[in-house]
N, C-alpha and C. Protein backbone atom coordinates (compact mmCIF):
# COMPACT_ATOMS: atom_id res chain seq x y z
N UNK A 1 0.85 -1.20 0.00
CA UNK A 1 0.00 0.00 0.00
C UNK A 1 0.88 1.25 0.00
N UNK A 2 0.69 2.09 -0.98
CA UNK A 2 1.19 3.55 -0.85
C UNK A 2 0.06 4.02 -0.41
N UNK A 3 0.88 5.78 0.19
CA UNK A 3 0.17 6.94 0.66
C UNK A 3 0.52 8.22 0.12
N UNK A 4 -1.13 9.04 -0.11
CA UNK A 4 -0.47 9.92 -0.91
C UNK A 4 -1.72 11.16 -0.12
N UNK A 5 -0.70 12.42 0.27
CA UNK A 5 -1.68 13.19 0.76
C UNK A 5 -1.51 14.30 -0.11
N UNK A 6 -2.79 15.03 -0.92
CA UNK A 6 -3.21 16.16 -1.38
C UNK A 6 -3.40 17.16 -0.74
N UNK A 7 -2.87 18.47 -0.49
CA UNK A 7 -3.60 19.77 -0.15
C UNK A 7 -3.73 20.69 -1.21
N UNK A 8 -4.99 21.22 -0.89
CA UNK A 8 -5.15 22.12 -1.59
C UNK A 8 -5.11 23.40 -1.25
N UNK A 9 -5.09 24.74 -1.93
CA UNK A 9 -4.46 26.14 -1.25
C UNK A 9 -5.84 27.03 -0.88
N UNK A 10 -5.02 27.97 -0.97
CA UNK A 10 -6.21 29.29 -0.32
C UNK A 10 -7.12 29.42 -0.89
N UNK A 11 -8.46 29.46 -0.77
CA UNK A 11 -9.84 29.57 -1.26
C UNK A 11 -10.09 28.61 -1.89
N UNK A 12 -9.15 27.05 -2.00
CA UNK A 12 -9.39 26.09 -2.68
C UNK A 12 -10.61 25.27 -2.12
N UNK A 13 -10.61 24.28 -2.76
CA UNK A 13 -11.57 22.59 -2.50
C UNK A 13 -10.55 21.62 -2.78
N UNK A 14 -10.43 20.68 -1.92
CA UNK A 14 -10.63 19.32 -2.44
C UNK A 14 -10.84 18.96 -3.79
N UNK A 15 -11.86 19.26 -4.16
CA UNK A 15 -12.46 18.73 -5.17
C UNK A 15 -12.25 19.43 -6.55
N UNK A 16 -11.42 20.43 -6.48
CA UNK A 16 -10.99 21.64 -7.32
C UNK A 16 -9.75 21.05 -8.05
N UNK A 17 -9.98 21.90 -9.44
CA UNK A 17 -8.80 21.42 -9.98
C UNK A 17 -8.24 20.45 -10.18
N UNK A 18 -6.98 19.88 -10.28
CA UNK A 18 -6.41 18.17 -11.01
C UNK A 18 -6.41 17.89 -9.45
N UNK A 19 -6.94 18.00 -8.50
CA UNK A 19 -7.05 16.93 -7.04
C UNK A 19 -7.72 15.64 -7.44
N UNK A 20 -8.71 15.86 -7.50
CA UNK A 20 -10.00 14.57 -7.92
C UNK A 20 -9.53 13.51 -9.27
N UNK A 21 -8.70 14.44 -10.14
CA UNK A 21 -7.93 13.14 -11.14
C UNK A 21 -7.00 12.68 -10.65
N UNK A 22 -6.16 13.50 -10.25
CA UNK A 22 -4.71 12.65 -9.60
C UNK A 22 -5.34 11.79 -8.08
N UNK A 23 -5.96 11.77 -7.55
CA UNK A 23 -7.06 11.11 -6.91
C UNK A 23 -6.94 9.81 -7.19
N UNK A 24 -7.66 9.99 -8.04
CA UNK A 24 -8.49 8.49 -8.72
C UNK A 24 -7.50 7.49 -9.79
N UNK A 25 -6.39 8.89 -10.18
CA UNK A 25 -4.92 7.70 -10.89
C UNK A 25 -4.25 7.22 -9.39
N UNK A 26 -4.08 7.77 -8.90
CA UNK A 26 -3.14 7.23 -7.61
C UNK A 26 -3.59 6.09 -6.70
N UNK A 27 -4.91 6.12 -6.84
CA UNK A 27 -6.14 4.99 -6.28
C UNK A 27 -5.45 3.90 -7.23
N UNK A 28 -5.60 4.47 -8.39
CA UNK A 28 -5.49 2.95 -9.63
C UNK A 28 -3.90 2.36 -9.36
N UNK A 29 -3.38 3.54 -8.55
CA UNK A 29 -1.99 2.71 -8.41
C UNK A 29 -1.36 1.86 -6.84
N UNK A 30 -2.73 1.56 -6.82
CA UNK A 30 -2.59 1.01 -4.89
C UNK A 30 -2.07 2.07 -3.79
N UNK A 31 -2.72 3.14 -4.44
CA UNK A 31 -2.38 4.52 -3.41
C UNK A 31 -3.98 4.64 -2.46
N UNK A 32 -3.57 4.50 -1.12
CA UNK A 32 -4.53 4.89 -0.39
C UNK A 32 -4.26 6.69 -0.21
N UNK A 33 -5.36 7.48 -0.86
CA UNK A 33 -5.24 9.00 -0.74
C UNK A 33 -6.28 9.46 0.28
N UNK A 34 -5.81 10.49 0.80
CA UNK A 34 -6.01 11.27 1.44
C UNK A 34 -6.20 13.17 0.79
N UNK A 35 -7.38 13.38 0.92
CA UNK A 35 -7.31 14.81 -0.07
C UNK A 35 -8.76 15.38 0.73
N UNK A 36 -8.28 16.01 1.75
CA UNK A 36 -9.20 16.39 2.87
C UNK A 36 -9.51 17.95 1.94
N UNK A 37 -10.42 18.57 2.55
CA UNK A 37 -10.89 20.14 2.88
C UNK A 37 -10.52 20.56 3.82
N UNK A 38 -9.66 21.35 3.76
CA UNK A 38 -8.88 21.97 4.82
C UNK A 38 -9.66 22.97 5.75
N UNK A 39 -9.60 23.50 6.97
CA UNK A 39 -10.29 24.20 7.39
C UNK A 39 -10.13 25.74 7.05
N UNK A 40 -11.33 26.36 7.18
CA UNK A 40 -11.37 27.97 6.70
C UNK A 40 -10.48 28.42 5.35
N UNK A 41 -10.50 27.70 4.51
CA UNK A 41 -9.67 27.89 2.86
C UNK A 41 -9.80 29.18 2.51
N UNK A 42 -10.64 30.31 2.93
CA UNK A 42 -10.92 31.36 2.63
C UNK A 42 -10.44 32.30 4.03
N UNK A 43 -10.04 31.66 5.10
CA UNK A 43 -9.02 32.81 6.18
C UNK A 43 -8.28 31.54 6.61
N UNK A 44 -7.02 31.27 6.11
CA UNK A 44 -6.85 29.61 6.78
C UNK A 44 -5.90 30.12 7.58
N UNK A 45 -5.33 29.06 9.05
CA UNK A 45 -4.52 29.34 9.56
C UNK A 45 -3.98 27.88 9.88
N UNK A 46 -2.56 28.09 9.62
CA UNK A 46 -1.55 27.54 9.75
C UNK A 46 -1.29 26.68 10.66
N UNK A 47 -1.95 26.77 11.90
CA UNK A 47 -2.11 25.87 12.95
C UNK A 47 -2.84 24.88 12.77
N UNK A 48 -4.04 25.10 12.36
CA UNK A 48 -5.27 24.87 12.33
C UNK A 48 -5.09 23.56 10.98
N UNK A 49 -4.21 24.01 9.55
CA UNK A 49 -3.70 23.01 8.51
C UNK A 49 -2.70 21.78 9.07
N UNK A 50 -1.72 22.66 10.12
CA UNK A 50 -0.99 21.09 10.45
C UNK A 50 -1.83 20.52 10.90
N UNK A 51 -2.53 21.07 11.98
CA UNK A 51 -2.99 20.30 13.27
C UNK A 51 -3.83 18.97 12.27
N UNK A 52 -4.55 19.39 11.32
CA UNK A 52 -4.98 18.30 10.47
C UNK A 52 -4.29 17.47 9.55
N UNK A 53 -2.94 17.60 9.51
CA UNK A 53 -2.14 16.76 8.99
C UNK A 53 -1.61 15.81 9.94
N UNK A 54 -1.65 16.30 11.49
CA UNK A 54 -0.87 15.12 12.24
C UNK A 54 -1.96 14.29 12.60
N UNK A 55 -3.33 14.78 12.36
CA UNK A 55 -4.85 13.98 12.77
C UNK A 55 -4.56 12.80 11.75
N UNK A 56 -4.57 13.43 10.02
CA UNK A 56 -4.42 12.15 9.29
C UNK A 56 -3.42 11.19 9.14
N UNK A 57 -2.50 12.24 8.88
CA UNK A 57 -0.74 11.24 9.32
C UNK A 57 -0.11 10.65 10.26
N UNK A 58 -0.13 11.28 11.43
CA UNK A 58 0.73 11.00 12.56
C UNK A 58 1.89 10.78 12.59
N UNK A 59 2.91 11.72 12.07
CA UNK A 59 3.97 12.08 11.86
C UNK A 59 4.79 11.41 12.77
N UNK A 60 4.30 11.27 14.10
CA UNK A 60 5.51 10.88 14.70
C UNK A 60 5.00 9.61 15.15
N UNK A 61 4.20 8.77 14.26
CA UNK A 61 3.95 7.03 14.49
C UNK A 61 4.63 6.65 13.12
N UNK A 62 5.53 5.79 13.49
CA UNK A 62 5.76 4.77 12.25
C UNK A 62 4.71 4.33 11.35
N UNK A 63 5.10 4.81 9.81
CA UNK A 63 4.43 3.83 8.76
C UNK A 63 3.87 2.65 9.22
N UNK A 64 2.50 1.94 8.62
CA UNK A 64 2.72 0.44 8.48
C UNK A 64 3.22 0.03 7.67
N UNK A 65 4.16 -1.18 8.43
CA UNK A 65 4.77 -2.45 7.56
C UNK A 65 4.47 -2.39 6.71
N UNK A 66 2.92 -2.21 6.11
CA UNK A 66 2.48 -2.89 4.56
C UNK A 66 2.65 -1.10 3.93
N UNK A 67 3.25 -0.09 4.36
CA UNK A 67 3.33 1.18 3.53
C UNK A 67 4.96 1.00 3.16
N UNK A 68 4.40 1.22 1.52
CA UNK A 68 6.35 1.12 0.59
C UNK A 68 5.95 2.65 0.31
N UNK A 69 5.41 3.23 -0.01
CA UNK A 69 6.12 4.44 -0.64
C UNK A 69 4.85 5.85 0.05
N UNK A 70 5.42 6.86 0.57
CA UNK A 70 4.41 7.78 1.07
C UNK A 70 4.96 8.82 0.17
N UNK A 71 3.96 10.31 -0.24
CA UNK A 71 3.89 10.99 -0.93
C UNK A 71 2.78 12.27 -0.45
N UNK A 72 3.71 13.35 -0.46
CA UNK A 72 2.52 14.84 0.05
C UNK A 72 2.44 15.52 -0.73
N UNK A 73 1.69 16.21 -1.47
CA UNK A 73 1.73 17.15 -2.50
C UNK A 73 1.03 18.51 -2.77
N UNK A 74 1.05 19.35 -2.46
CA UNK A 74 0.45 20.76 -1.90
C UNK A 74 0.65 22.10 -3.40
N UNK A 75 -0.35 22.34 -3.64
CA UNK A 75 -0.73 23.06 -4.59
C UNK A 75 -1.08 24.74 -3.83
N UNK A 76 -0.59 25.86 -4.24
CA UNK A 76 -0.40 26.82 -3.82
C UNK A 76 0.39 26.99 -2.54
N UNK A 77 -0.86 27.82 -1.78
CA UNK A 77 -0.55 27.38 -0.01
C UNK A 77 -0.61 26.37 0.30
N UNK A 78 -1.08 25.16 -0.73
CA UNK A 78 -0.50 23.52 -0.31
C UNK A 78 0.70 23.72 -0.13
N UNK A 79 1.65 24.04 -0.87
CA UNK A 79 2.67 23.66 -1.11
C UNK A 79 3.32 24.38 0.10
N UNK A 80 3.12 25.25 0.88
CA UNK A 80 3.83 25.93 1.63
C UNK A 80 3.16 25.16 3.13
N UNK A 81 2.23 24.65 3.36
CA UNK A 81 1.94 23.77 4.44
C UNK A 81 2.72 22.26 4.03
N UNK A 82 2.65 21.81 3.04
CA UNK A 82 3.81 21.12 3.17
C UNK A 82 5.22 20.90 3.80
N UNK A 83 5.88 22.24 2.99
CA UNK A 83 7.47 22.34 4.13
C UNK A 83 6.52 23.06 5.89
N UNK A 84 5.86 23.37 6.22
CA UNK A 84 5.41 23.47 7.14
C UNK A 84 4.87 21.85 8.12
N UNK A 85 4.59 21.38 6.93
CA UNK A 85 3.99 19.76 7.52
C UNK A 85 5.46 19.15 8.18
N UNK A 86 6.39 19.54 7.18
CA UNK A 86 7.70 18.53 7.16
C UNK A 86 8.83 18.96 8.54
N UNK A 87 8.71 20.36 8.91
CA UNK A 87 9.26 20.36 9.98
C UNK A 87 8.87 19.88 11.27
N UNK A 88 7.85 19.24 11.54
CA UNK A 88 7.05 18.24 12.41
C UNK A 88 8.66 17.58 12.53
N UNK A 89 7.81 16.78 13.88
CA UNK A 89 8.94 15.85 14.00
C UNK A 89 8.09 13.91 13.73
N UNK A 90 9.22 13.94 12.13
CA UNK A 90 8.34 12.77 11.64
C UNK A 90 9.85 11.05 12.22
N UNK A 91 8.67 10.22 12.50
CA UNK A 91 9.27 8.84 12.81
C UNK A 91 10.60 8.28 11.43
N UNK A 92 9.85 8.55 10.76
CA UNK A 92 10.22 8.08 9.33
C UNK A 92 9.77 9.17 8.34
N UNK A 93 11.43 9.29 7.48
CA UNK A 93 10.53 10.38 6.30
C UNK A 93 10.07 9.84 5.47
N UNK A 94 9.59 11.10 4.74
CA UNK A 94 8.41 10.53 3.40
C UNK A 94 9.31 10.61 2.38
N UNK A 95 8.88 9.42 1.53
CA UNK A 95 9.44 9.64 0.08
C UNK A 95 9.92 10.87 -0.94
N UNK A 96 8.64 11.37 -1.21
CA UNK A 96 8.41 12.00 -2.13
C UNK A 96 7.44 13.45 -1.13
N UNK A 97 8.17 14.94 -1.75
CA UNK A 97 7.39 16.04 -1.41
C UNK A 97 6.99 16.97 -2.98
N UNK A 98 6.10 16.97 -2.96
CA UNK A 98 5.45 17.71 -4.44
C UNK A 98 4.72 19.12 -4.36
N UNK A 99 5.87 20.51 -4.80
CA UNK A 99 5.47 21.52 -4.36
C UNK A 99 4.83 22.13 -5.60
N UNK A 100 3.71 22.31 -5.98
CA UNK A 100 3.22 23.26 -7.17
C UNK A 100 2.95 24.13 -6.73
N UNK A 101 3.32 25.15 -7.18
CA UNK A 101 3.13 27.03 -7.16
C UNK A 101 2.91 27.21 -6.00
N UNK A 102 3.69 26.92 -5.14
CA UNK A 102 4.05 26.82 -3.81
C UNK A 102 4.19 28.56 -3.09
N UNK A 103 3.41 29.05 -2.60
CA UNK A 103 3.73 30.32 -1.92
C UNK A 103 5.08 30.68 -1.37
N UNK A 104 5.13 31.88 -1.60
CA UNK A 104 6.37 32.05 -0.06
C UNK A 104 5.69 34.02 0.20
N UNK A 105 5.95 34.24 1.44
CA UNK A 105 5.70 35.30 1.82
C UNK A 105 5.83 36.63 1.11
N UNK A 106 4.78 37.44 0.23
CA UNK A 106 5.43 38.51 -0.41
C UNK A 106 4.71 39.63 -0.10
N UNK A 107 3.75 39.19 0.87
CA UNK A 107 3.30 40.49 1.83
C UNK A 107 2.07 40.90 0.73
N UNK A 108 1.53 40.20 -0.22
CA UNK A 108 0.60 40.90 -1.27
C UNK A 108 -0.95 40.23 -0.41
N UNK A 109 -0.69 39.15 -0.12
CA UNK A 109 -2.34 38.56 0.50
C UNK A 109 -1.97 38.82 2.30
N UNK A 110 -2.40 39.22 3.04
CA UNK A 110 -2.36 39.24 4.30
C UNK A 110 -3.14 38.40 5.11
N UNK A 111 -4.24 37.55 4.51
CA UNK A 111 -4.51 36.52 4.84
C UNK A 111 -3.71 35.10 5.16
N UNK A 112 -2.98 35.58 4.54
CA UNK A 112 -1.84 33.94 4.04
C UNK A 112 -0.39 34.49 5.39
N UNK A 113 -0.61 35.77 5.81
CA UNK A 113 0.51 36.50 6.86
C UNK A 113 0.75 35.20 7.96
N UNK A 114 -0.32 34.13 8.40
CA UNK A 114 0.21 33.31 9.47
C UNK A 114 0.80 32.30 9.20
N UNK A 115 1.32 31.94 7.89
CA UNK A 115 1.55 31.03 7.84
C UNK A 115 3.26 31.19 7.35
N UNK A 116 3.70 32.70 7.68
CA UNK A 116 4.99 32.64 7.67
C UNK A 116 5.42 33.54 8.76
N UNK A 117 5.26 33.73 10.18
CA UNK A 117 5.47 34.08 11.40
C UNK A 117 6.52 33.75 11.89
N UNK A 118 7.34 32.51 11.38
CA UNK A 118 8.59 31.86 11.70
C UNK A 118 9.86 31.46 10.44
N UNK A 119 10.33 31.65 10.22
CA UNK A 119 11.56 31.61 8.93
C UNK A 119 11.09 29.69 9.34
N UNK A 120 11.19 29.10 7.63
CA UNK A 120 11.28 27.86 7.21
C UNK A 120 12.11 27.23 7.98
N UNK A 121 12.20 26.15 8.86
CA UNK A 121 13.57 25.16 8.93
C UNK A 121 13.59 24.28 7.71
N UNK A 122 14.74 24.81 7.34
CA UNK A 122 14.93 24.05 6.13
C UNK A 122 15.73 22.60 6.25
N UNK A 123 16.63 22.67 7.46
CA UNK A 123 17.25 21.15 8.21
C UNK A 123 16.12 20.68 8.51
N UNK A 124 15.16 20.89 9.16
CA UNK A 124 14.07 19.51 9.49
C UNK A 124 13.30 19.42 8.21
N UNK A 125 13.04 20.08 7.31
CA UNK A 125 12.09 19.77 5.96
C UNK A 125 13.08 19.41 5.05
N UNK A 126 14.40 18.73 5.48
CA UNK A 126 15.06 18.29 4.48
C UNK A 126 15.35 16.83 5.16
N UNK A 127 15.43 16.92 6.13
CA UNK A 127 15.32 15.17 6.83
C UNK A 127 14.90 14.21 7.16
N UNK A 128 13.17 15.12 6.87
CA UNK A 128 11.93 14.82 6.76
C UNK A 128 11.23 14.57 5.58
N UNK A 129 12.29 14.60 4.77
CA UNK A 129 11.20 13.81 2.84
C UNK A 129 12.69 13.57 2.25
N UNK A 130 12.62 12.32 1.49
CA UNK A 130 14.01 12.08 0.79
C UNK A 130 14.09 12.49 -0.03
N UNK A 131 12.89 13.43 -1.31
CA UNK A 131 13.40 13.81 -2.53
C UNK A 131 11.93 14.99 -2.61
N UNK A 132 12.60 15.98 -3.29
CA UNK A 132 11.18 17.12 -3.21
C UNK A 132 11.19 17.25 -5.27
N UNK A 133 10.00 17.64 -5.25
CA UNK A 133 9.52 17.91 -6.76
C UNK A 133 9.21 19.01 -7.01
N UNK A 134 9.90 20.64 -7.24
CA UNK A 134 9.02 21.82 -7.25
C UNK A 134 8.80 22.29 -9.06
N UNK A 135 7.21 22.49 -8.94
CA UNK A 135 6.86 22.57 -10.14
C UNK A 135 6.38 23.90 -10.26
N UNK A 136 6.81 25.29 -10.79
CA UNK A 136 6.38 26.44 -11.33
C UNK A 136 5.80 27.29 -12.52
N UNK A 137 5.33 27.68 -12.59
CA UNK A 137 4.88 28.43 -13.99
C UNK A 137 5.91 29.57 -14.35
N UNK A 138 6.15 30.19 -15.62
CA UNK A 138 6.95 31.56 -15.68
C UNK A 138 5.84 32.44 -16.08
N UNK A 139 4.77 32.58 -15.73
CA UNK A 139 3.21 33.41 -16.08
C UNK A 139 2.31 33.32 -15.19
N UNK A 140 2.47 32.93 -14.03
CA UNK A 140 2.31 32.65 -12.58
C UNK A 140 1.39 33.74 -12.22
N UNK A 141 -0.03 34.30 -12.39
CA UNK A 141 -0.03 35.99 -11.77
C UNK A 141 -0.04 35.82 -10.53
N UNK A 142 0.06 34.92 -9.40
CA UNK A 142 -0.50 34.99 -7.88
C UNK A 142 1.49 34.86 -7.44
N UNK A 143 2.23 34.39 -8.08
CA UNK A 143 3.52 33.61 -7.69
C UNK A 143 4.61 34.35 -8.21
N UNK A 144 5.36 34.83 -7.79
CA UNK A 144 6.71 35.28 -8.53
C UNK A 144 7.82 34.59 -8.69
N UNK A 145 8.49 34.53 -9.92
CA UNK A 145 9.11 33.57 -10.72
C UNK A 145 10.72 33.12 -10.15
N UNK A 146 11.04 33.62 -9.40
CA UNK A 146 11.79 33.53 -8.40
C UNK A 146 11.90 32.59 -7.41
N UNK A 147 10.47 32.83 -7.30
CA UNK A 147 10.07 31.25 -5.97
C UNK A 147 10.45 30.36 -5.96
N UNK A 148 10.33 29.10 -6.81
CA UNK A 148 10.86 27.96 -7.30
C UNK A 148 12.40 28.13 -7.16
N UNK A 149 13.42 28.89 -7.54
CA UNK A 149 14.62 28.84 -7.99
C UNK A 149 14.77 29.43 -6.37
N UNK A 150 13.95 29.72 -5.24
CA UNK A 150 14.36 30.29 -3.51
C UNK A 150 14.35 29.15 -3.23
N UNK A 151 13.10 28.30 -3.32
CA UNK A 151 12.92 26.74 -2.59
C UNK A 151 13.82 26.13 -3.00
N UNK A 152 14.23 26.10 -4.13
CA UNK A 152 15.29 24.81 -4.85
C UNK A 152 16.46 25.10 -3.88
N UNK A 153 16.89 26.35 -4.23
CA UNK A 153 18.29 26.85 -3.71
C UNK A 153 18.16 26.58 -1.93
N UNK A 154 17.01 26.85 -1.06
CA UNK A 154 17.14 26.71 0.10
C UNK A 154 17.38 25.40 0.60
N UNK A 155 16.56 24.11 -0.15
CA UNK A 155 16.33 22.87 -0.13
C UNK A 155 17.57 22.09 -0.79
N UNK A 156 18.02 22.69 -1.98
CA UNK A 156 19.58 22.12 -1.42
C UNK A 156 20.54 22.38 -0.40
N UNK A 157 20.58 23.52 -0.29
CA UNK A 157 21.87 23.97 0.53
C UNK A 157 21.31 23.12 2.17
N UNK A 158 20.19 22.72 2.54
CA UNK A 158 19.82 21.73 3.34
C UNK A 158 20.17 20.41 3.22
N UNK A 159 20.34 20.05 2.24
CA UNK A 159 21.15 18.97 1.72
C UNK A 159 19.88 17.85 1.35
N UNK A 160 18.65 18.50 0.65
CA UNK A 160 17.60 17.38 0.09
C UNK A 160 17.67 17.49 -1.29
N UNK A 161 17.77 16.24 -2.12
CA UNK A 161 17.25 16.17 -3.34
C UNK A 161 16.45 17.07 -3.76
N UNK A 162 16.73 17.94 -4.98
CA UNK A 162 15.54 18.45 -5.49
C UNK A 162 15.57 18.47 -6.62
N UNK A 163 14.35 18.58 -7.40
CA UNK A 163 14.52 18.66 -8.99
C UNK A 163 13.45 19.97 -9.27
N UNK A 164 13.56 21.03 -10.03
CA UNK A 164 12.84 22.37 -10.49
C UNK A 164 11.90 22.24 -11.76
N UNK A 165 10.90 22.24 -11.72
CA UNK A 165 10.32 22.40 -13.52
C UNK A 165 9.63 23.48 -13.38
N UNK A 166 10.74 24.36 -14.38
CA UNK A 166 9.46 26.05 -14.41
C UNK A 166 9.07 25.40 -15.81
N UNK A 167 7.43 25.95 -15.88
CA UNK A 167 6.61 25.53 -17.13
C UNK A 167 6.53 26.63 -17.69
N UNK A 168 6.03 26.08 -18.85
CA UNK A 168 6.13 27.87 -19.75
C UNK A 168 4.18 27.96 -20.07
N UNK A 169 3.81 29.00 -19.49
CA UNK A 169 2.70 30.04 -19.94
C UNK A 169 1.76 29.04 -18.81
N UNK A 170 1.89 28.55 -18.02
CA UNK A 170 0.84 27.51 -16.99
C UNK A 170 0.42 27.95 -16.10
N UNK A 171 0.13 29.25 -16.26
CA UNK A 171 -0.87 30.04 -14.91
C UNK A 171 -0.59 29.76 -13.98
N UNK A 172 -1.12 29.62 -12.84
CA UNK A 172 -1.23 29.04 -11.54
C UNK A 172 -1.29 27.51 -11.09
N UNK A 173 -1.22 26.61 -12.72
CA UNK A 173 -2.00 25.16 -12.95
C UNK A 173 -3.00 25.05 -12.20
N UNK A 174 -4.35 25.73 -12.38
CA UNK A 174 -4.94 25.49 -11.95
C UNK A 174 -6.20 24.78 -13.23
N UNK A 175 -7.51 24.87 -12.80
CA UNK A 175 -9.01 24.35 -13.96
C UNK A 175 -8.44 25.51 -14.96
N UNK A 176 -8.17 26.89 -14.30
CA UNK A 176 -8.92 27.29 -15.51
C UNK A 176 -7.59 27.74 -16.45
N UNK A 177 -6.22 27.55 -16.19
CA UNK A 177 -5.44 27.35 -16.83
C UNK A 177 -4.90 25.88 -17.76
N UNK A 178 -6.26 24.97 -17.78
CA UNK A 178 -6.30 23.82 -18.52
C UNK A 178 -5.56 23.00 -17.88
N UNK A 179 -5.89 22.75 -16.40
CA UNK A 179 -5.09 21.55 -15.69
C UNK A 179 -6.28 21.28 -14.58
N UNK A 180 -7.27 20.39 -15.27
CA UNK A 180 -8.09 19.62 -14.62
C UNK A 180 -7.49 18.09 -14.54
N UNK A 181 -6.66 17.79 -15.71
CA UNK A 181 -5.96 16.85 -15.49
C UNK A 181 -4.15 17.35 -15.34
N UNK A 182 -3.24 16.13 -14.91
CA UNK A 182 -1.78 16.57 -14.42
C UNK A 182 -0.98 15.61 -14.65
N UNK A 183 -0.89 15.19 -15.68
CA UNK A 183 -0.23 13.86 -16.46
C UNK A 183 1.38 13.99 -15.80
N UNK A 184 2.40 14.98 -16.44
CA UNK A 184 3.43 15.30 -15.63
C UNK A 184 3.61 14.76 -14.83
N UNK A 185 3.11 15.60 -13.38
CA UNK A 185 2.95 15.22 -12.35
C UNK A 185 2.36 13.77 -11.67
N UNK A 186 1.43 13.30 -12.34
CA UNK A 186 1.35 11.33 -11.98
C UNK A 186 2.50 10.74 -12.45
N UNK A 187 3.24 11.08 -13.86
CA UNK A 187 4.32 10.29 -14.25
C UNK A 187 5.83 10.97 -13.27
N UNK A 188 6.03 11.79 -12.61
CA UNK A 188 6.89 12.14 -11.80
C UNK A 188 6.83 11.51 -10.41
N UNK A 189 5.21 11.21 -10.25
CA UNK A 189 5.05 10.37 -9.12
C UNK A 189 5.67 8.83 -8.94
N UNK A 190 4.74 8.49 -10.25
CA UNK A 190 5.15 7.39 -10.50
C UNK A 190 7.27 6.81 -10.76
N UNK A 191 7.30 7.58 -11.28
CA UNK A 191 8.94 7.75 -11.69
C UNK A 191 9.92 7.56 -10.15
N UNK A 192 9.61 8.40 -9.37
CA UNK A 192 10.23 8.23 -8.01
C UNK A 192 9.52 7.18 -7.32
N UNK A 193 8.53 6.01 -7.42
CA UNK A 193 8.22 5.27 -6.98
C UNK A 193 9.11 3.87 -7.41
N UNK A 194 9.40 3.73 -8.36
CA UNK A 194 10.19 2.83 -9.00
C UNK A 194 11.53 2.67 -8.82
């Protein structure tokens, strides 16, 4: 059995966007998923997102025996509760971390202000997943193009695997930038599973 947890970002759903396909491929691949509704998506707070990641995960209980490969993958402010998930203190790290258009603090939404109150540890979110995936747009309007090439650069010099894909003209990847489906991204999954 694999595990694969979805978040989705600010003002998102669950059910929004390539969640619900990459869903139902990851199902087809003996992935037990996890792709909750996060609380208050429209004022979220940062406490309030882990606190529901250690409810589903339990970061600091060992995998089961029958789990080979775990996988988190956070889309916007997913992606930034992610390295937020990862400085937890986990039993065992996770495989695979999958950051799409991953926030970082630029002071433009002030809603999103709690969820960077503390500078990243980048030593525990690097000891805590063996290989990270950050995927960006260069036409990004919510994201500045920079981001991707901060995380990469911070996440090595931590000393984690990383690999960068800036995409060309891919909005936010979201529905309405024509990514209801995320082919890429299942075959990148799949790729580090093997």
């Amino acid at each position: 059995m694999n595990q694969a947890l979805i978040i989705h970002g600010y003002e998102g759903t669950s059910e929004g966007n390539w969640f619900p396909w990459l869903r139902a491929e990851l199902e087809q691949l003996d992935f037990h998923v996890d792709n909750p509704q996060f609380p208050s998506a429209n004022q979220p707070q940062e406490k309030e997102w882990t606190e529901t990641i250690q409810q589903l995960w339990k970061p600091e209980s060992a995998p089961s025996e029958k789990t080979t490969f775990r996988t988190i993958i956070g889309h916007s402010l997913g992606g930034t509760e992610v390295l937020r998930a990862l400085e937890l203190d986990w039993a065992e790290p996770l495989d695979l971390a999958v950051l799409v258009a991953a926030t970082n603090n630029d002071g433009r939404r002030p809603a999103l202000a709690n969820f960077f109150t503390t500078p990243f540890d980048w030593k525990s979110i690097a000891k805590n997943c063996k290989k990270f995936v950050l995927i960006f747009s260069d036409n990004d309007p919510f994201i500045k193009t920079e981001t991707g090439p901060y995380f990469q650069n911070q996440l090595d010099a931590a000393g984690a695997p990383t690999e960068l894909f800036m995409l060309s003209n891919a909005g936010h990847l979201m529905k309405r930038d024509g990514y209801e489906q995320f082919p890429m991204l299942l075959e990148l999954i799949k790729k580090t599973i093997h």
